[in-house]
PDB file of N, CA and C in Angstrom:
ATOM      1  N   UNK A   1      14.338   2.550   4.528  1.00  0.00           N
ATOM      2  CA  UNK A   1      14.570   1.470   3.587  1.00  0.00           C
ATOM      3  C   UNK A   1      13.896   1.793   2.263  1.00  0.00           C
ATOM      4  N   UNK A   2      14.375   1.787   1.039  1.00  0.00           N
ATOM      5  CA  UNK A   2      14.136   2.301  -0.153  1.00  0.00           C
ATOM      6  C   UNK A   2      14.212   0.932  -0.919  1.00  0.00           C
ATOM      7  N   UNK A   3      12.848   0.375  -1.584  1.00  0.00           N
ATOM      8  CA  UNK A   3      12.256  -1.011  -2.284  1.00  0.00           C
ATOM      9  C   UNK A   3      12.936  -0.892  -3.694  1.00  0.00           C
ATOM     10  N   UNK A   4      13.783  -1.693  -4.112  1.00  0.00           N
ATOM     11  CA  UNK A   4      14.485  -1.850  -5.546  1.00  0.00           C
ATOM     12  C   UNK A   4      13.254  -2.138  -6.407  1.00  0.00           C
ATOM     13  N   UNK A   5      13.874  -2.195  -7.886  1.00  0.00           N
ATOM     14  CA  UNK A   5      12.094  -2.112  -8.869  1.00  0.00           C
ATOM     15  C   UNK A   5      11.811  -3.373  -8.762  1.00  0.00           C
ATOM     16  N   UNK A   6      12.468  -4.235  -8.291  1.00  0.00           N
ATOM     17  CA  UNK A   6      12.435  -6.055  -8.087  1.00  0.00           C
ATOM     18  C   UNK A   6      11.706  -6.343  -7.143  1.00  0.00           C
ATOM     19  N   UNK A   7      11.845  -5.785  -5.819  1.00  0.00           N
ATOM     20  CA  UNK A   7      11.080  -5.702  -4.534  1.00  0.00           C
ATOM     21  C   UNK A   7       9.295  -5.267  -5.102  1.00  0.00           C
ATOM     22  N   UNK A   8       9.331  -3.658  -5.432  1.00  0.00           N
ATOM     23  CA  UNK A   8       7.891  -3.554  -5.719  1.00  0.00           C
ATOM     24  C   UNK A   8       7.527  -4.418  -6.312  1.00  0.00           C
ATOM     25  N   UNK A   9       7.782  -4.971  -8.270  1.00  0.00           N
ATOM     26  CA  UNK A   9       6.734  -5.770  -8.855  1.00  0.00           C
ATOM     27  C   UNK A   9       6.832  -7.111  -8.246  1.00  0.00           C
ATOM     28  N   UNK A  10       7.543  -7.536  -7.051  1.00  0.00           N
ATOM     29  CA  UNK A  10       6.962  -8.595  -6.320  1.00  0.00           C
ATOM     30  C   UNK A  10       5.840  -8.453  -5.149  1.00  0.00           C
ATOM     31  N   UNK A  11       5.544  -7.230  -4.535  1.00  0.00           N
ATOM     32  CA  UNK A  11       4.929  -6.493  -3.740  1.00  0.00           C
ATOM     33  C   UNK A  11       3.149  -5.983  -4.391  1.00  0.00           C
ATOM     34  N   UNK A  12       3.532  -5.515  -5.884  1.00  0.00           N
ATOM     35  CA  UNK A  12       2.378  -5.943  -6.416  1.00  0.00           C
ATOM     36  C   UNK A  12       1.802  -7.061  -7.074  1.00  0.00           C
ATOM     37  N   UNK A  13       2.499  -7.770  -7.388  1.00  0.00           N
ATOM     38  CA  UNK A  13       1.977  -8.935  -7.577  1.00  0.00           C
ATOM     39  C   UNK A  13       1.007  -9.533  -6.662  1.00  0.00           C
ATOM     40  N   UNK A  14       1.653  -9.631  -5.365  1.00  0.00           N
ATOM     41  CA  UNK A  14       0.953 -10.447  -4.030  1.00  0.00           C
ATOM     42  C   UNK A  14      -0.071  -9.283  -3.722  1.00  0.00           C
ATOM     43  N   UNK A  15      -0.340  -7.732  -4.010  1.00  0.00           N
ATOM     44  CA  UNK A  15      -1.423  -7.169  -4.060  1.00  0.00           C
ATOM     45  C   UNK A  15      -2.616  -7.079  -4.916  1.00  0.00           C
ATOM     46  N   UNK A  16      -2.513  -8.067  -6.177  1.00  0.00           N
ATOM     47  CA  UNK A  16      -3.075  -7.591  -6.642  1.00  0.00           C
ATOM     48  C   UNK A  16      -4.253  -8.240  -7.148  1.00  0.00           C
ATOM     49  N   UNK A  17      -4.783  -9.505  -5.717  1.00  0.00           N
ATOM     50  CA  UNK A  17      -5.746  -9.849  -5.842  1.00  0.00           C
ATOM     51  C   UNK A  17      -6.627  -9.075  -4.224  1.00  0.00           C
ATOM     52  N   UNK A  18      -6.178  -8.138  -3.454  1.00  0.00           N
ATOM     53  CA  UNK A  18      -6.389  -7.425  -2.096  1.00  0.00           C
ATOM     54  C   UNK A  18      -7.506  -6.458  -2.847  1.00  0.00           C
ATOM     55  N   UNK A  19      -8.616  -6.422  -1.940  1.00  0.00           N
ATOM     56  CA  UNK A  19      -9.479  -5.007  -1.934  1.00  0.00           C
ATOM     57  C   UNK A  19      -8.858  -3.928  -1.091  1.00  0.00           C
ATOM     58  N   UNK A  20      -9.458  -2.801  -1.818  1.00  0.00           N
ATOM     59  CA  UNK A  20      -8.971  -1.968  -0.770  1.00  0.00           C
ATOM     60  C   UNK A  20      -9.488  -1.831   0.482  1.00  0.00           C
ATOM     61  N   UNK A  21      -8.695  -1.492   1.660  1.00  0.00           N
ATOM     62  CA  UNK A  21      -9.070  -1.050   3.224  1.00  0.00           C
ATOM     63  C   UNK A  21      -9.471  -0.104   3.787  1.00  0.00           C
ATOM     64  N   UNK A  22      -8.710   1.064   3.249  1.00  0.00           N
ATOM     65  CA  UNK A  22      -8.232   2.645   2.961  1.00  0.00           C
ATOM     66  C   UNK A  22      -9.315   3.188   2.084  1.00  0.00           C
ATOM     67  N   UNK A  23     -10.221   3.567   2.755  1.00  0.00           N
ATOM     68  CA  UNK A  23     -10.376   4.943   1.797  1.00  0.00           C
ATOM     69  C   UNK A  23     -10.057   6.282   1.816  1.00  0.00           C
ATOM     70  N   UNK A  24      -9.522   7.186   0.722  1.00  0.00           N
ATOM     71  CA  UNK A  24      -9.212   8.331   0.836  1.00  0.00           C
ATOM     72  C   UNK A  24     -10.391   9.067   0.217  1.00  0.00           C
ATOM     73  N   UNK A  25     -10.938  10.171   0.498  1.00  0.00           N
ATOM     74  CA  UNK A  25     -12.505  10.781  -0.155  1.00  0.00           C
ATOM     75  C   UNK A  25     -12.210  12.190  -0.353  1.00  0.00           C
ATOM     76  N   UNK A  26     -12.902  12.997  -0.456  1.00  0.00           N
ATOM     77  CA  UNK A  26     -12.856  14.456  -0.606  1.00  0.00           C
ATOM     78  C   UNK A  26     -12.121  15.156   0.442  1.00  0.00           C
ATOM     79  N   UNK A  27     -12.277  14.855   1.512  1.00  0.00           N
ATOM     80  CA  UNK A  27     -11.677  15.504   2.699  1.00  0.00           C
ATOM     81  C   UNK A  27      -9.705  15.554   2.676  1.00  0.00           C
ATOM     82  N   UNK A  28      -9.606  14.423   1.894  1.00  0.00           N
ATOM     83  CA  UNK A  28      -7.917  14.205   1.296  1.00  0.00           C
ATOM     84  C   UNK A  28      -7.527  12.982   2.736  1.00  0.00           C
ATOM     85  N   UNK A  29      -6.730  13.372   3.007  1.00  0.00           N
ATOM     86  CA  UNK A  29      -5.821  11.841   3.833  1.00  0.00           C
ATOM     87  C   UNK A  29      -5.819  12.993   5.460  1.00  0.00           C
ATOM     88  N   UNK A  30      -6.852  12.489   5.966  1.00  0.00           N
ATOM     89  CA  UNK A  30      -7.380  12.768   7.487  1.00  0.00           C
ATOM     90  C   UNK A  30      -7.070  12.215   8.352  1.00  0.00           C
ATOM     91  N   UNK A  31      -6.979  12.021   9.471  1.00  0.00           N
ATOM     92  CA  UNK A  31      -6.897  11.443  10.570  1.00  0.00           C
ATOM     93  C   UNK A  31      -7.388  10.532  10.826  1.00  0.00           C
ATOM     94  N   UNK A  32      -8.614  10.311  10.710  1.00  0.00           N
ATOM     95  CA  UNK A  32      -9.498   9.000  10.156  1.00  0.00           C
ATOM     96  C   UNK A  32      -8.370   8.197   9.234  1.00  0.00           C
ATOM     97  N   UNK A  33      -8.491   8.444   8.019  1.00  0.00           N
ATOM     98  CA  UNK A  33      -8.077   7.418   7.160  1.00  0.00           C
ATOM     99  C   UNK A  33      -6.247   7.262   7.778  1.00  0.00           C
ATOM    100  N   UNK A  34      -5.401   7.961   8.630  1.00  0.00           N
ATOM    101  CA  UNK A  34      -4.337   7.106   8.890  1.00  0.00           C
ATOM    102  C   UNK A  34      -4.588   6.332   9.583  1.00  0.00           C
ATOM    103  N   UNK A  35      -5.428   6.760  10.796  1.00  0.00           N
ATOM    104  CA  UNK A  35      -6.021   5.725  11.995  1.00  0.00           C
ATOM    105  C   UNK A  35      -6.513   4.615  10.995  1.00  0.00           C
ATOM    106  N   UNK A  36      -7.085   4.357  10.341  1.00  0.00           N
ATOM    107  CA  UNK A  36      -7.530   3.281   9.400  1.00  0.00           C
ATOM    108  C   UNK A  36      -6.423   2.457   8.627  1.00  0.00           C
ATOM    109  N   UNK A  37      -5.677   2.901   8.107  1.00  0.00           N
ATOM    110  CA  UNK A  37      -4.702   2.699   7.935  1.00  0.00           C
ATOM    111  C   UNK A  37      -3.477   1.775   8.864  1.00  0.00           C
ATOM    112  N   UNK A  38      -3.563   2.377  10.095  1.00  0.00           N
ATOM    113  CA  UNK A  38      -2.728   2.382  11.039  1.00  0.00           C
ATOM    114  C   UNK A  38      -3.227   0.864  11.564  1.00  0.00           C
ATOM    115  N   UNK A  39      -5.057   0.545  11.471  1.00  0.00           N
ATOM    116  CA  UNK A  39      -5.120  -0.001  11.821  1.00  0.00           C
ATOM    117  C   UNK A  39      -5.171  -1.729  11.115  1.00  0.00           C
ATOM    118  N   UNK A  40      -5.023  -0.991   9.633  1.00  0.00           N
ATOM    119  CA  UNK A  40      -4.490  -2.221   8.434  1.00  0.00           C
ATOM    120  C   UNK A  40      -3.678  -3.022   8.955  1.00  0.00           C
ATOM    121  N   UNK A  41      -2.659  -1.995   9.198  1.00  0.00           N
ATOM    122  CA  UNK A  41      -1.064  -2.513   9.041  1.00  0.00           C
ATOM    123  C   UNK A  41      -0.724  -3.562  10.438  1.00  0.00           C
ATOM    124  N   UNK A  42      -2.102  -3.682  11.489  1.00  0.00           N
ATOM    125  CA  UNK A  42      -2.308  -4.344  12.390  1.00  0.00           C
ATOM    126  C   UNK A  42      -2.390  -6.048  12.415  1.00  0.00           C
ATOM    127  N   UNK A  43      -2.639  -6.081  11.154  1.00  0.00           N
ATOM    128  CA  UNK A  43      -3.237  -7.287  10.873  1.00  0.00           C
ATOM    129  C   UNK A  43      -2.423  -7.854   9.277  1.00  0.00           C
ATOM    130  N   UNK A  44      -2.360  -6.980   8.901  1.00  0.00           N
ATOM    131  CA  UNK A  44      -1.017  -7.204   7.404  1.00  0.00           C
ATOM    132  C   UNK A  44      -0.086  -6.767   7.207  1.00  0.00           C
ATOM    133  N   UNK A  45       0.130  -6.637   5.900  1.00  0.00           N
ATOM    134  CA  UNK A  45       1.885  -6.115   5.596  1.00  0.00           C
ATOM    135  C   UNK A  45       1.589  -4.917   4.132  1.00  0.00           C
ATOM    136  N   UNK A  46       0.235  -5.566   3.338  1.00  0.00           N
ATOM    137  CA  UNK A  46       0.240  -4.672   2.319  1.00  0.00           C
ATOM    138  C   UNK A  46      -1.006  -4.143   2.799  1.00  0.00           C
ATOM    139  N   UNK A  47      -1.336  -2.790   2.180  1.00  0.00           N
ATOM    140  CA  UNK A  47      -2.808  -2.229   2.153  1.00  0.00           C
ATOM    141  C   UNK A  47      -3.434  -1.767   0.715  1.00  0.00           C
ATOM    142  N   UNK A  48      -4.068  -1.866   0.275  1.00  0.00           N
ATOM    143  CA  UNK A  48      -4.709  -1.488  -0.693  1.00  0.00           C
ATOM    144  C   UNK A  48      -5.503  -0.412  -0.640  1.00  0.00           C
ATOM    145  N   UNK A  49      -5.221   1.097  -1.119  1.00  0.00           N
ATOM    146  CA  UNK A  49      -5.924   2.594  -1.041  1.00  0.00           C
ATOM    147  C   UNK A  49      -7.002   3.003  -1.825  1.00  0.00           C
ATOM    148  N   UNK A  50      -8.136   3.280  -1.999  1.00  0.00           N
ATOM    149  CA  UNK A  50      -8.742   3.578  -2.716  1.00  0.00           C
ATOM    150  C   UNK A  50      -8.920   5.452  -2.397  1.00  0.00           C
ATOM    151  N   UNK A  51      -8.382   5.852  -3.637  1.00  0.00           N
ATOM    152  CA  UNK A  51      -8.448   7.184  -3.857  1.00  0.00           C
ATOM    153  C   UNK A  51      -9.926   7.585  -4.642  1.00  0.00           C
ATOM    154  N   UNK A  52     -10.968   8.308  -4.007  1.00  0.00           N
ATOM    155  CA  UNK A  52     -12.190   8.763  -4.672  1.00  0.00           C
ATOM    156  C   UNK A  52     -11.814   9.234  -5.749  1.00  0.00           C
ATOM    157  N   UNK A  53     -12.581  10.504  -6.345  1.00  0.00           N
ATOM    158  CA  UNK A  53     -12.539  10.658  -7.716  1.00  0.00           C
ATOM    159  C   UNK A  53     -12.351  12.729  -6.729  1.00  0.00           C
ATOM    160  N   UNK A  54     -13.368  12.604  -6.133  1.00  0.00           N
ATOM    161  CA  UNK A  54     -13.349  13.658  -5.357  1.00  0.00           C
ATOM    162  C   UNK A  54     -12.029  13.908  -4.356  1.00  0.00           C
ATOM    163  N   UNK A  55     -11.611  13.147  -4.227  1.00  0.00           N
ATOM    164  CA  UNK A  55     -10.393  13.856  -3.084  1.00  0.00           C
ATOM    165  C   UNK A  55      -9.655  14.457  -3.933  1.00  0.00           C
ATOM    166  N   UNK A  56      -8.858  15.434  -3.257  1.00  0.00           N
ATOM    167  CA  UNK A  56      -8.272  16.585  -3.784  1.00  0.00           C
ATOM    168  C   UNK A  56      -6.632  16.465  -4.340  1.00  0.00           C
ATOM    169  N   UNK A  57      -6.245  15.081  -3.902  1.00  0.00           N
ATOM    170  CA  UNK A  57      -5.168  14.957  -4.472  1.00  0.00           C
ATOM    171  C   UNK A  57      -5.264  13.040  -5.745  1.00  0.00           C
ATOM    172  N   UNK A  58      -4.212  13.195  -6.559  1.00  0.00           N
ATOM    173  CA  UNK A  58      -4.284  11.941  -7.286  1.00  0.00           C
ATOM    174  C   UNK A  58      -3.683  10.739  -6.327  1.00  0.00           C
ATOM    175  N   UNK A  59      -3.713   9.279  -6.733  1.00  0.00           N
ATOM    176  CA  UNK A  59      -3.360   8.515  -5.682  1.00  0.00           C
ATOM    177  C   UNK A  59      -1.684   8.264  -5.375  1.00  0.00           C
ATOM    178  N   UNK A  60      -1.358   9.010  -6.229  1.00  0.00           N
ATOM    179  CA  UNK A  60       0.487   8.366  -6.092  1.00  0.00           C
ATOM    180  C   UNK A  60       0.982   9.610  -5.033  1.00  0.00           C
ATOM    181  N   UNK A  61      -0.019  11.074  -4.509  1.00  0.00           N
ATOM    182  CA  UNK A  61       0.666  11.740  -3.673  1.00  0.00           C
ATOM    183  C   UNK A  61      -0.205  11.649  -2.742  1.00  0.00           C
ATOM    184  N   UNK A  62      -1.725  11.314  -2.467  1.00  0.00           N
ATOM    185  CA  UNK A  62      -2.356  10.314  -1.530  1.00  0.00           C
ATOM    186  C   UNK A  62      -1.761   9.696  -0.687  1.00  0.00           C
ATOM    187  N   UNK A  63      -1.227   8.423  -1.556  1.00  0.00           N
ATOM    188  CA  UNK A  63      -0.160   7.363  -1.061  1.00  0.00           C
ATOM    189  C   UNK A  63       0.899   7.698  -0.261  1.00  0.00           C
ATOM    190  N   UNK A  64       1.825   8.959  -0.786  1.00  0.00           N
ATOM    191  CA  UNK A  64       3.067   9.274  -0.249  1.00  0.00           C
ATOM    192  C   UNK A  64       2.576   9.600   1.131  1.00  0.00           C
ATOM    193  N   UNK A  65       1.542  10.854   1.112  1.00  0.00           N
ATOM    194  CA  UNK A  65       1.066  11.338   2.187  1.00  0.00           C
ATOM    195  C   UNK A  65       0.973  10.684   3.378  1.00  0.00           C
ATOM    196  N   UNK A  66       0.063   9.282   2.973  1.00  0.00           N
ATOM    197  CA  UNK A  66      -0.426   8.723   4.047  1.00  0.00           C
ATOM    198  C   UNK A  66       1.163   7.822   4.639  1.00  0.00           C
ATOM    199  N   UNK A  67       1.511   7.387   3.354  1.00  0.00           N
ATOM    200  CA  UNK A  67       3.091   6.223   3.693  1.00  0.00           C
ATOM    201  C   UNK A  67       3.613   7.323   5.113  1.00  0.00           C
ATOM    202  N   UNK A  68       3.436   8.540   4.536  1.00  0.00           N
ATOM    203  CA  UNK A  68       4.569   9.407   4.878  1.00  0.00           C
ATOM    204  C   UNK A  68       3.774  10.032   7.461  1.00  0.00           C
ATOM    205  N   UNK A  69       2.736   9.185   6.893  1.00  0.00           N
ATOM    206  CA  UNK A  69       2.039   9.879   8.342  1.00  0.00           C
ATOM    207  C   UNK A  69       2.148   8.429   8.961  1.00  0.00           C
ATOM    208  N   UNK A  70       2.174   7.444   8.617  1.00  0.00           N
ATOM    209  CA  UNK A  70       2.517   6.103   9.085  1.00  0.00           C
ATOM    210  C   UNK A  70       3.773   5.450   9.968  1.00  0.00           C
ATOM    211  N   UNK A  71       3.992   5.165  10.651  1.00  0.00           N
ATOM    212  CA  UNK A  71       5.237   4.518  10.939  1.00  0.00           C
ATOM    213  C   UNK A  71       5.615   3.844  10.126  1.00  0.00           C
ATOM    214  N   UNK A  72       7.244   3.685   9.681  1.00  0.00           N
ATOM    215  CA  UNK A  72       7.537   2.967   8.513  1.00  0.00           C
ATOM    216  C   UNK A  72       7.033   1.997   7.450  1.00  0.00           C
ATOM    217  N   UNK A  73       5.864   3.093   7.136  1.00  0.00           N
ATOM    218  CA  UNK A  73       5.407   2.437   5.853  1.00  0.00           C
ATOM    219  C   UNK A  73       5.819   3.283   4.490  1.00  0.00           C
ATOM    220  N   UNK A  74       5.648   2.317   3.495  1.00  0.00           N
ATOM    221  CA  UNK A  74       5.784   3.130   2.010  1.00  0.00           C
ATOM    222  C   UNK A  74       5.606   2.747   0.524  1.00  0.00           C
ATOM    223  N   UNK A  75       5.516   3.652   0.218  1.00  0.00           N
ATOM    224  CA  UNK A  75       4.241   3.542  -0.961  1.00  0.00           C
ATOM    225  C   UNK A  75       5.151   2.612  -1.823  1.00  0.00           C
ATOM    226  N   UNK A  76       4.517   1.623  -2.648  1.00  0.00           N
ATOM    227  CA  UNK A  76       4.740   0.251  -3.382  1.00  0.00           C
ATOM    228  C   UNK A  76       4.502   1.006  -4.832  1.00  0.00           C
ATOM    229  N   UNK A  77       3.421   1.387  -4.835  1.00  0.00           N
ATOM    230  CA  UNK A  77       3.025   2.183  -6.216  1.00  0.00           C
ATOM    231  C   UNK A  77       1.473   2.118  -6.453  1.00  0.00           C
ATOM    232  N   UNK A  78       1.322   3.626  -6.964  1.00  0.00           N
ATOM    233  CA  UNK A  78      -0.437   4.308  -7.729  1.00  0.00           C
ATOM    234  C   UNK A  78      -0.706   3.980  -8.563  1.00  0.00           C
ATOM    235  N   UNK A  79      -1.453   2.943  -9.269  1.00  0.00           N
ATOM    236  CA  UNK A  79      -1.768   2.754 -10.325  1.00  0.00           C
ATOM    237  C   UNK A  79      -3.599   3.457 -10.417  1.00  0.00           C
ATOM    238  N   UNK A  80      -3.672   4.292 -11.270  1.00  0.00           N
ATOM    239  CA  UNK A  80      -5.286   4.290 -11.427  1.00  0.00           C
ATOM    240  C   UNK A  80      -5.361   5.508  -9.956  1.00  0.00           C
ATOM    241  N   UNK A  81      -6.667   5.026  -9.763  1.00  0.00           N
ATOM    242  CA  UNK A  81      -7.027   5.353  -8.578  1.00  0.00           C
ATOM    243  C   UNK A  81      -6.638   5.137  -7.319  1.00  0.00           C
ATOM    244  N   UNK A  82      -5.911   3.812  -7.326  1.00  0.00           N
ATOM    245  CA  UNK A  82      -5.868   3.155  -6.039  1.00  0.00           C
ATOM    246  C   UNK A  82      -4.040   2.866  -5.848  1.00  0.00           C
ATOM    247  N   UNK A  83      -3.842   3.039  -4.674  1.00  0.00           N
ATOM    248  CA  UNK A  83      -2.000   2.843  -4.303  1.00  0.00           C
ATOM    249  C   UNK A  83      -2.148   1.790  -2.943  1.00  0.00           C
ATOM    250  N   UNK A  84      -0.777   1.166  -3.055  1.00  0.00           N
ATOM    251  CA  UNK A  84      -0.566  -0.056  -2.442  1.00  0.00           C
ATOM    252  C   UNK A  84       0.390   0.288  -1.566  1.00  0.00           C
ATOM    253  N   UNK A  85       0.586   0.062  -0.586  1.00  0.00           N
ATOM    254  CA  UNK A  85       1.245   0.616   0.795  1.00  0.00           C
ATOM    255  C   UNK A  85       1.870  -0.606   1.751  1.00  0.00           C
ATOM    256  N   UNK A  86       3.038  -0.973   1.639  1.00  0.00           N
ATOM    257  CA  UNK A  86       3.589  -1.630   2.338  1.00  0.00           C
ATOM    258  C   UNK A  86       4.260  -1.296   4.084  1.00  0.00           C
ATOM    259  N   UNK A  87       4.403  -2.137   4.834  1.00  0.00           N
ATOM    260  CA  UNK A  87       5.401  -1.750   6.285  1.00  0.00           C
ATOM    261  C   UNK A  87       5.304  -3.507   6.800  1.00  0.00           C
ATOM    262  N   UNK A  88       6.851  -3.498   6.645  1.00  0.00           N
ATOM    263  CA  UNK A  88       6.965  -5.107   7.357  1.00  0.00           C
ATOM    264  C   UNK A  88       6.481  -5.162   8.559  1.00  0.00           C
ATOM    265  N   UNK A  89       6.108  -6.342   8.907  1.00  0.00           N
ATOM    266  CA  UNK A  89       5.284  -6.351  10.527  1.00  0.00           C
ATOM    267  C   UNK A  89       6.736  -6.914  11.095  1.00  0.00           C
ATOM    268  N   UNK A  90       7.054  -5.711  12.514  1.00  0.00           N
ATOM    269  CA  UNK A  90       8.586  -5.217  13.523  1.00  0.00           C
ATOM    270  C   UNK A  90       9.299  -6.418  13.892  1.00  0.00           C
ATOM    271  N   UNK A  91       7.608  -7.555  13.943  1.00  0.00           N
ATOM    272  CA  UNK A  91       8.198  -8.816  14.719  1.00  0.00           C
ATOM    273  C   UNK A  91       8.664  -9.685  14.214  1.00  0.00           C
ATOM    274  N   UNK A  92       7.470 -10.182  13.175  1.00  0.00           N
ATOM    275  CA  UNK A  92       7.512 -11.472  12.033  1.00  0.00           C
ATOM    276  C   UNK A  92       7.077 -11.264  10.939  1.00  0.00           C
ATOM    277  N   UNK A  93       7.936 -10.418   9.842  1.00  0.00           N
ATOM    278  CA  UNK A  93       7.319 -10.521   8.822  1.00  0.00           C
ATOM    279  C   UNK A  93       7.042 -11.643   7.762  1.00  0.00           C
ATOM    280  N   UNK A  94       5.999 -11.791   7.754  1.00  0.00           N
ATOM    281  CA  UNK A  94       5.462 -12.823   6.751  1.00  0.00           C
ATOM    282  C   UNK A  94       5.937 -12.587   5.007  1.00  0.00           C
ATOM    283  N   UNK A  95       6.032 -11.265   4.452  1.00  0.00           N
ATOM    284  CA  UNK A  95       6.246 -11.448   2.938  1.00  0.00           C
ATOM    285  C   UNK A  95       7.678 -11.408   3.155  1.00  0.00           C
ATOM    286  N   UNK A  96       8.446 -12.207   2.603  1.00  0.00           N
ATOM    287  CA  UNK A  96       9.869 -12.391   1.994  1.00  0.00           C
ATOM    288  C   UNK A  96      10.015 -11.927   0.707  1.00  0.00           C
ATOM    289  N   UNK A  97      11.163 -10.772   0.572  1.00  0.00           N
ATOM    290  CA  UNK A  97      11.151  -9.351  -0.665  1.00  0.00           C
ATOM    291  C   UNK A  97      12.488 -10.220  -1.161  1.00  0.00           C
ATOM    292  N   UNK A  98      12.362 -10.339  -2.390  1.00  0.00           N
ATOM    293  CA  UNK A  98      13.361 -10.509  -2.863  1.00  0.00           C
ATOM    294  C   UNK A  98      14.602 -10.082  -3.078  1.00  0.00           C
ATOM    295  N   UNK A  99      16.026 -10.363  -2.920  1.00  0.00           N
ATOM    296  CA  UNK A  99      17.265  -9.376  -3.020  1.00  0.00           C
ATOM    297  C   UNK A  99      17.578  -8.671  -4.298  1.00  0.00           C
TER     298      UNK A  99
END
């Protein structure tokens, strides 16, 4: 499923009072941080990433990375340091995306 530009800036909007959950650090996007991740998406729908200054990649291919090691999740958008990571919850999703 591929988010129209209408979908994201409604996706950040509702992110963009969230701390981040996720950290990504020097080591880059580990096993740790999907398991962390993995275990966001347990309890929500968006995640908020914080990309160090030290990890080895910037946050918009961070983001992809991790979207991309996730079960259907995907990246919303990198702003700065930090990227926002969506995956509807299978059962009941709570955010309603606009058409």
């Amino acid at each position: 499923m591929e988010l129209t530009s209408k979908q994201r800036a409604h996706l950040r909007a509702l992110a963009h009072h969230l701390k981040p959950v996720v950290q990504i650090g020097k080591e880059g996007v580990t096993d740790a941080a999907v398991r962390s991740a993995q275990e966001a998406f347990n309890t929500r729908e968006l995640v908020k990433v914080k990309v160090q200054e030290a990890a080895p990649a910037p946050a918009r291919q961070a983001g992809e990375e991790l979207a991309s090691r996730v079960e259907q999740a995907m990246l919303v958008a990198a702003i700065g340091r930090t990227a926002i990571l969506y995956r509807p919850d299978p059962k009941k999703p709570e955010i309603q995306l606009p058409t």
